[in-house]
C-alpha atoms as a PDB file:
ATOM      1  CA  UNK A   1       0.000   0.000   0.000  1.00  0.00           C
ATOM      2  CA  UNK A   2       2.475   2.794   1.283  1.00  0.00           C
ATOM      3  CA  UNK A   3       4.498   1.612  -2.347  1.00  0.00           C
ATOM      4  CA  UNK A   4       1.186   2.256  -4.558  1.00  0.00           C
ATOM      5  CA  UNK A   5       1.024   5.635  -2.552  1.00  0.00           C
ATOM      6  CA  UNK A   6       5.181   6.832  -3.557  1.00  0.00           C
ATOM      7  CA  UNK A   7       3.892   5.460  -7.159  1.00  0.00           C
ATOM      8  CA  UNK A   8       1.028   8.200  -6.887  1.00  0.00           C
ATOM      9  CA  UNK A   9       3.167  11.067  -5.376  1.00  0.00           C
ATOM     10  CA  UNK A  10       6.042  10.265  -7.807  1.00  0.00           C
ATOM     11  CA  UNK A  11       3.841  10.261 -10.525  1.00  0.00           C
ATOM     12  CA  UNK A  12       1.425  13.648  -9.749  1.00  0.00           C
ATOM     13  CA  UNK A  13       4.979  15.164  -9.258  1.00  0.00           C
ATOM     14  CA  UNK A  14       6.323  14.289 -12.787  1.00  0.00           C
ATOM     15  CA  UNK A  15       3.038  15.342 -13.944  1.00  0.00           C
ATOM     16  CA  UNK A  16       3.021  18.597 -12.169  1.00  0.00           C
ATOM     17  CA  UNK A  17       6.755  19.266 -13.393  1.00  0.00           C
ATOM     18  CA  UNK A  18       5.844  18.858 -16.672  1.00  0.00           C
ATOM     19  CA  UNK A  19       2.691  21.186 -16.682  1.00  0.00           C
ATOM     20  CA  UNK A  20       4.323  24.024 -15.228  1.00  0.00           C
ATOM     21  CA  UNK A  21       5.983  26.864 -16.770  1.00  0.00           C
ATOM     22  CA  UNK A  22       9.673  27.632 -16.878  1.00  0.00           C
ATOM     23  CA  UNK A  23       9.267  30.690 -14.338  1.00  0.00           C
ATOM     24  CA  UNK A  24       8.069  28.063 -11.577  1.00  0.00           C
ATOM     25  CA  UNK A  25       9.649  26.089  -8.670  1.00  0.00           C
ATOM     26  CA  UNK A  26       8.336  23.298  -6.527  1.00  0.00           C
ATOM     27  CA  UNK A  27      10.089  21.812  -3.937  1.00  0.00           C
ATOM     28  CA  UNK A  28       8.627  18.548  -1.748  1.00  0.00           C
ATOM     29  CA  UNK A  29       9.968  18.363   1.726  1.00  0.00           C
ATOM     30  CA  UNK A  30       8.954  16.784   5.065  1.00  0.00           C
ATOM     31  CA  UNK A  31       8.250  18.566   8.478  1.00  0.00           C
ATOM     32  CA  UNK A  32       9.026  15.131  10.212  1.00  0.00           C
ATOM     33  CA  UNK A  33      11.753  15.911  12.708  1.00  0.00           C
ATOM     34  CA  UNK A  34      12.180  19.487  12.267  1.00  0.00           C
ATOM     35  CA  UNK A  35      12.781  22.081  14.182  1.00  0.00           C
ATOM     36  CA  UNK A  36       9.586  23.461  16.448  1.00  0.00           C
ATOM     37  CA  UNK A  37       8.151  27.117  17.328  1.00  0.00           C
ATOM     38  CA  UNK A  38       5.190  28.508  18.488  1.00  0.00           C
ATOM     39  CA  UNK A  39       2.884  29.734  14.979  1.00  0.00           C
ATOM     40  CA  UNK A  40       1.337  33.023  14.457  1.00  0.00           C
ATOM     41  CA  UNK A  41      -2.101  33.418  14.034  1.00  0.00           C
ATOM     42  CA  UNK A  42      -3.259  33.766   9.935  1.00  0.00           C
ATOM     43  CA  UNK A  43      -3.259  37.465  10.338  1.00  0.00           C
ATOM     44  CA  UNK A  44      -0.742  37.886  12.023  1.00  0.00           C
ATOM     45  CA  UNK A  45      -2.149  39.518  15.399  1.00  0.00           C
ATOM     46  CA  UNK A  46      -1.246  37.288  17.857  1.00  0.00           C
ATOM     47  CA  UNK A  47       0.287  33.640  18.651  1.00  0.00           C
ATOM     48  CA  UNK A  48      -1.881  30.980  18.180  1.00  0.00           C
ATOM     49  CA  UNK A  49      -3.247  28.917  21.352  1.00  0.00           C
ATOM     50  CA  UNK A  50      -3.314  25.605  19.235  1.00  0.00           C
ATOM     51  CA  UNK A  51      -0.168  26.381  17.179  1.00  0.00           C
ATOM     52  CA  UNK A  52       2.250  26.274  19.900  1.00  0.00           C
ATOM     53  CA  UNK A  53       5.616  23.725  19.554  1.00  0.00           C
ATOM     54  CA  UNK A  54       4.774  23.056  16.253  1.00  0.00           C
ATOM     55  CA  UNK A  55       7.347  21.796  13.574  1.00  0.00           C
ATOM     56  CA  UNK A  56       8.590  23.907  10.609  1.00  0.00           C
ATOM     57  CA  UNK A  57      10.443  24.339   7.378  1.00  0.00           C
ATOM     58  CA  UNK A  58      11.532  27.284   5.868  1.00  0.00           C
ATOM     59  CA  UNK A  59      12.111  27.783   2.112  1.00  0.00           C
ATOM     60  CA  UNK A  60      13.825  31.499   1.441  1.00  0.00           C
ATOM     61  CA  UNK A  61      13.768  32.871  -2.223  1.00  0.00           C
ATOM     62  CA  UNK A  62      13.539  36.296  -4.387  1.00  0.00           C
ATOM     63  CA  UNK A  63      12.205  36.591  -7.541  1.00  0.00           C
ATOM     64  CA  UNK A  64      13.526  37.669 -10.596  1.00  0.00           C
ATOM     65  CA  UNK A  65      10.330  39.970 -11.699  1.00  0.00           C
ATOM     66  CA  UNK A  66       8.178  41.725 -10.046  1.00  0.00           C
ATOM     67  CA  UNK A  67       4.122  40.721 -10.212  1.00  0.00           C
ATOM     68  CA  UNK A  68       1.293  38.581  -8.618  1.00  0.00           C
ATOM     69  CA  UNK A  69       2.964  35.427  -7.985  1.00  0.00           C
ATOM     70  CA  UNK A  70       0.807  31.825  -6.833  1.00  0.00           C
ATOM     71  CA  UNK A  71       1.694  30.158  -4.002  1.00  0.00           C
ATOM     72  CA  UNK A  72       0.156  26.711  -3.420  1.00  0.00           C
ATOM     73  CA  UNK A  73       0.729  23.363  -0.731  1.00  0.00           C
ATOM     74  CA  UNK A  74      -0.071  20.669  -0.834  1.00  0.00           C
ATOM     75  CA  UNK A  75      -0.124  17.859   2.015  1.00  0.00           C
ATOM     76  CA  UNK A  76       0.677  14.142   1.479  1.00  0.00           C
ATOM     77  CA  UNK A  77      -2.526  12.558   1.751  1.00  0.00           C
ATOM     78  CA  UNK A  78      -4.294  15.387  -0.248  1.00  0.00           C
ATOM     79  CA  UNK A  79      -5.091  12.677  -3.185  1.00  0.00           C
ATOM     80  CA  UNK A  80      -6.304   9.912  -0.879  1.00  0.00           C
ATOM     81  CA  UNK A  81      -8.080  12.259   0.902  1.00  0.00           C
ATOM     82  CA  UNK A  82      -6.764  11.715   4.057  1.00  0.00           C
ATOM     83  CA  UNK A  83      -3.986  14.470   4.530  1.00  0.00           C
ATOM     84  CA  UNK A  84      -2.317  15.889   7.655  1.00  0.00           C
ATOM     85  CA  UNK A  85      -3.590  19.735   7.996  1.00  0.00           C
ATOM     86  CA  UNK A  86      -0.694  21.748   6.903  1.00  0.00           C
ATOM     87  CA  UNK A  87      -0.850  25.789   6.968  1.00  0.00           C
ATOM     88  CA  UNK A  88       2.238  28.452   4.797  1.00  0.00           C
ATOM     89  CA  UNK A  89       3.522  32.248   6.089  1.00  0.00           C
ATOM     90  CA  UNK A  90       4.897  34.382   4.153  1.00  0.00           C
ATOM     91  CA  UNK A  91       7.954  36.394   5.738  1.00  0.00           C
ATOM     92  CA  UNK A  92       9.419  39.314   4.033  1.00  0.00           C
ATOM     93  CA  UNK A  93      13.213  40.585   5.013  1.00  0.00           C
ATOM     94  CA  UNK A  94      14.115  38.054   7.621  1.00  0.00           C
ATOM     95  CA  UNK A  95      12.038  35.279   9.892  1.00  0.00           C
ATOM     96  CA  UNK A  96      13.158  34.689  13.143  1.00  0.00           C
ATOM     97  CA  UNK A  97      11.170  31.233  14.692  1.00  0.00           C
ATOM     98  CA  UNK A  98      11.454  33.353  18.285  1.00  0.00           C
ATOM     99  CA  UNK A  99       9.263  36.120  16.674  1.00  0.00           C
ATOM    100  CA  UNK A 100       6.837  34.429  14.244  1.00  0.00           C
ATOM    101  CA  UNK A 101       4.753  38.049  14.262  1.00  0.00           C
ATOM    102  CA  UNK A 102       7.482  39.969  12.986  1.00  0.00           C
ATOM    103  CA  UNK A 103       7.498  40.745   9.451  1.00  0.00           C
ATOM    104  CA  UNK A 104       4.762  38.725   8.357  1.00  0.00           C
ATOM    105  CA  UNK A 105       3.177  39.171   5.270  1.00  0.00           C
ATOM    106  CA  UNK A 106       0.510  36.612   4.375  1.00  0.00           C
ATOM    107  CA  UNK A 107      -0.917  33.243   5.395  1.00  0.00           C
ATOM    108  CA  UNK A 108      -3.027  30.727   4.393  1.00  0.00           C
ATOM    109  CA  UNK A 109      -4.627  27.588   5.920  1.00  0.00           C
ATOM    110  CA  UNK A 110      -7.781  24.892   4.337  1.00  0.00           C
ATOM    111  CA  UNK A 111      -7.290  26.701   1.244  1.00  0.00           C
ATOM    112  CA  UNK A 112     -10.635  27.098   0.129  1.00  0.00           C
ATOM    113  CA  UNK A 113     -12.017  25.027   2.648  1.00  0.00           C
ATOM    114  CA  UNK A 114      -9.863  21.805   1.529  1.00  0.00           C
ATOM    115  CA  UNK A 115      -7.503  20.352   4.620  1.00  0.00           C
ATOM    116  CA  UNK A 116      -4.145  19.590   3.398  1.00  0.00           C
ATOM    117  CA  UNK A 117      -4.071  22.667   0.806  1.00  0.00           C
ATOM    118  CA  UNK A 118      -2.831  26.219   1.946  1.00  0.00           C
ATOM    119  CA  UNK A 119      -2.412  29.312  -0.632  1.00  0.00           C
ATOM    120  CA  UNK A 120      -2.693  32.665  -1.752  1.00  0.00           C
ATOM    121  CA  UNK A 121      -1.997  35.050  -4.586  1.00  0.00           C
ATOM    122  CA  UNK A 122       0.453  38.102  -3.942  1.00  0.00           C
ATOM    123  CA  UNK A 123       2.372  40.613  -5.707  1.00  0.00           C
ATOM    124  CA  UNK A 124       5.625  40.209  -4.655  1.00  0.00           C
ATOM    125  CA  UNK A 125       8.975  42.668  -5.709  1.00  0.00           C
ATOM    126  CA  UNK A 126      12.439  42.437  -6.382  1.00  0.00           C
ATOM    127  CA  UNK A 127      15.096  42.683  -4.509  1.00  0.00           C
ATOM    128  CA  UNK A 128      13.224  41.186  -1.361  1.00  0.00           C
ATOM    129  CA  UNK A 129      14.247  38.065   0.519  1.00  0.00           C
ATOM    130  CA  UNK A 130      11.073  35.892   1.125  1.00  0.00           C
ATOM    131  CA  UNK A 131      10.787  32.794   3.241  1.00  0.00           C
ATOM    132  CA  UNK A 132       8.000  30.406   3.107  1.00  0.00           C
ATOM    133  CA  UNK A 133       7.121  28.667   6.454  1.00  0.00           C
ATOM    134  CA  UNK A 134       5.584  25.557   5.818  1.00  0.00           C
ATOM    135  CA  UNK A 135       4.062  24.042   9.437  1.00  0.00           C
ATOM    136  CA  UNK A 136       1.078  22.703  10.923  1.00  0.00           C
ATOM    137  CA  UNK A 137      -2.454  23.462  12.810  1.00  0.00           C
ATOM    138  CA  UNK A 138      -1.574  21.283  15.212  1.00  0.00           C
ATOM    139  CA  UNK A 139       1.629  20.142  17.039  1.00  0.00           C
ATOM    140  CA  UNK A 140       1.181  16.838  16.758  1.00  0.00           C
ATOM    141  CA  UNK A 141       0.787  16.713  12.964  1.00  0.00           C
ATOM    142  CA  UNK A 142       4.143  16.258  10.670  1.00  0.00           C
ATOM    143  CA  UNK A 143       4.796  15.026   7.013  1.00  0.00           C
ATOM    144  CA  UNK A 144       5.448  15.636   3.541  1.00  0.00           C
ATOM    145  CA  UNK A 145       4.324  18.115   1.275  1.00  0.00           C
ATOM    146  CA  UNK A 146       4.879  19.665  -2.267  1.00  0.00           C
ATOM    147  CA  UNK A 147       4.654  23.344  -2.267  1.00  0.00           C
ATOM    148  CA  UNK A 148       4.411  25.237  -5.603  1.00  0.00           C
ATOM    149  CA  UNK A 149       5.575  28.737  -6.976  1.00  0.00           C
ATOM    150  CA  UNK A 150       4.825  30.805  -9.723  1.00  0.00           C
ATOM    151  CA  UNK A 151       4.397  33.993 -11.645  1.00  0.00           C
ATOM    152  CA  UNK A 152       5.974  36.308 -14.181  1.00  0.00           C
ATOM    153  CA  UNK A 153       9.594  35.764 -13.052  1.00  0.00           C
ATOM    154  CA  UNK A 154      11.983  32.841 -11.802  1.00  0.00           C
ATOM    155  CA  UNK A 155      11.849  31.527  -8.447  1.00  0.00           C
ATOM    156  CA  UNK A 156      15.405  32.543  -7.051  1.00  0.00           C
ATOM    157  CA  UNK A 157      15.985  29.976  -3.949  1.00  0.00           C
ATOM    158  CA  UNK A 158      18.480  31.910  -1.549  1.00  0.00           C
ATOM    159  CA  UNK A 159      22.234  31.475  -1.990  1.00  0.00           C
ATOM    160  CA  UNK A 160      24.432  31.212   0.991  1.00  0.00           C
ATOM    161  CA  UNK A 161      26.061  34.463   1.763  1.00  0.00           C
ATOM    162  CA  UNK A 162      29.684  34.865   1.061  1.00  0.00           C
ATOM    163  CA  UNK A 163      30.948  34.004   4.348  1.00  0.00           C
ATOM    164  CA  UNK A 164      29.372  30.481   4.870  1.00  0.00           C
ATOM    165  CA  UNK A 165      31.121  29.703   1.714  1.00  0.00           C
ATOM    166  CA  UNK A 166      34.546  31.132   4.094  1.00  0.00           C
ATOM    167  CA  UNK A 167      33.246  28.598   7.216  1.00  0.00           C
ATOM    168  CA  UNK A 168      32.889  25.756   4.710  1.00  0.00           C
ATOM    169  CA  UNK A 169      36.516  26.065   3.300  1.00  0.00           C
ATOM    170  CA  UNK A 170      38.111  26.429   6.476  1.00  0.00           C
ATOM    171  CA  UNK A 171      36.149  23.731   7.695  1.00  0.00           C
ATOM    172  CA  UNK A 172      37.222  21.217   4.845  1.00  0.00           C
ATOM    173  CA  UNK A 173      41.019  22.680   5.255  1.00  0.00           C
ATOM    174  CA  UNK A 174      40.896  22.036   9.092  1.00  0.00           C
ATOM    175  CA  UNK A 175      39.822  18.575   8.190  1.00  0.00           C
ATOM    176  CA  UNK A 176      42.308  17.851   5.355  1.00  0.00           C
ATOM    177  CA  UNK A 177      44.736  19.125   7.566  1.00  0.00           C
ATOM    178  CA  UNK A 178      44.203  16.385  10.494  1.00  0.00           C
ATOM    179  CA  UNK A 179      43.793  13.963   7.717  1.00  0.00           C
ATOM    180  CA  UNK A 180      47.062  14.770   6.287  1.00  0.00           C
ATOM    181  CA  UNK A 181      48.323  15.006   9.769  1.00  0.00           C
ATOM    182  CA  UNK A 182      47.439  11.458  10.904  1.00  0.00           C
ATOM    183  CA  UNK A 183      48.321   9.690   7.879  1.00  0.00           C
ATOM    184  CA  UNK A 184      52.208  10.857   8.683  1.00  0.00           C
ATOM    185  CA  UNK A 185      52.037   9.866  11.746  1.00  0.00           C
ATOM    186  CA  UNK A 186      50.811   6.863  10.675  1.00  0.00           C
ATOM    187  CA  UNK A 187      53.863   6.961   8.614  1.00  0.00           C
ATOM    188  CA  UNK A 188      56.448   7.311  11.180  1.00  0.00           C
END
């Protein structure tokens, strides 16, 4: 059963890849094991009672054009109709999981009125970092989901900035180095 069901995701994904247009992304992760915070409410005025410990993913991208762009998830199970009720934020400039009300731009959960879909429509600019939130209603509720982008430009996922690329190489020289290290003493 759970292979017929990675059949069906596999294929609606392949499907879905092919039907969309060069200037859109989609990305399928898993909230399984992730890191927790306490959820805004959909508007954005308070935290939410239910929300609280909840797990999270965070997807950060710009776009390449400005316009109204679609944002759409999807929850495993949405096809089956059985899915696990996921909810998106939109964050503009920076999110911080210690102050999900801070610089929140848009939400959506039960996208019209269906569990397991979130989404909304919004004009978004250039030269703005976004980051999608993908979590849950509830805390107890995890899993995997295929969230879709598009509009008039590309989907730009974030780059690391210049100096994690710095961390990374000292990182791999500090470990060549006690590689290197070891094997002469090995040596000797």
């Amino acid at each position: 059963m759970k292979l017929l069901s990675t059949i069906r995701a596999a294929l609606a994904t392949a499907t879905l890849a092919l039907a969309l247009p060069a200037s859109a992304a989609y990305y399928i992760d898993d909230t399984t094991g992730s890191p927790t915070y306490d959820r805004a409410l959909v508007d954005f005025t308070g935290l939410s009672a239910i929300g609280d410990d909840v797990a999270y993913d965070v997807f950060s991208f710009s776009v390449s054009e400005a316009g109204l762009y679609t944002v759409r998830s999807f929850a495993e199970g949405v096809v089956t109709g059985d899915p696990w009720d996921q909810m998106v934020f939109l964050y503009a400039d920076s999110f911080d999981p210690s102050a999900p009300l801070v610089n929140g731009v848009i939400a959506s959960d039960d996208y019209n009125g269906n569990i397991g879909v979130s989404g909304f429509d919004i004009a978004l600019s250039t030269g703005v970092a976004y980051f999608l939130v993908t979590t849950s209603f509830y805390p107890e509720e995890t899993g995997r989901y295929l969230n879709v982008l598009r509009g008039p430009g590309d989907i730009l996922p974030a780059i690391p900035e210049p100096d994690t690329y710095a961390l990374l190489a000292m990182g791999l020289f500090a470990v060549a180095f006690a590689v290197r290290r070891r094997t002469q003493d090995d040596m000797l």
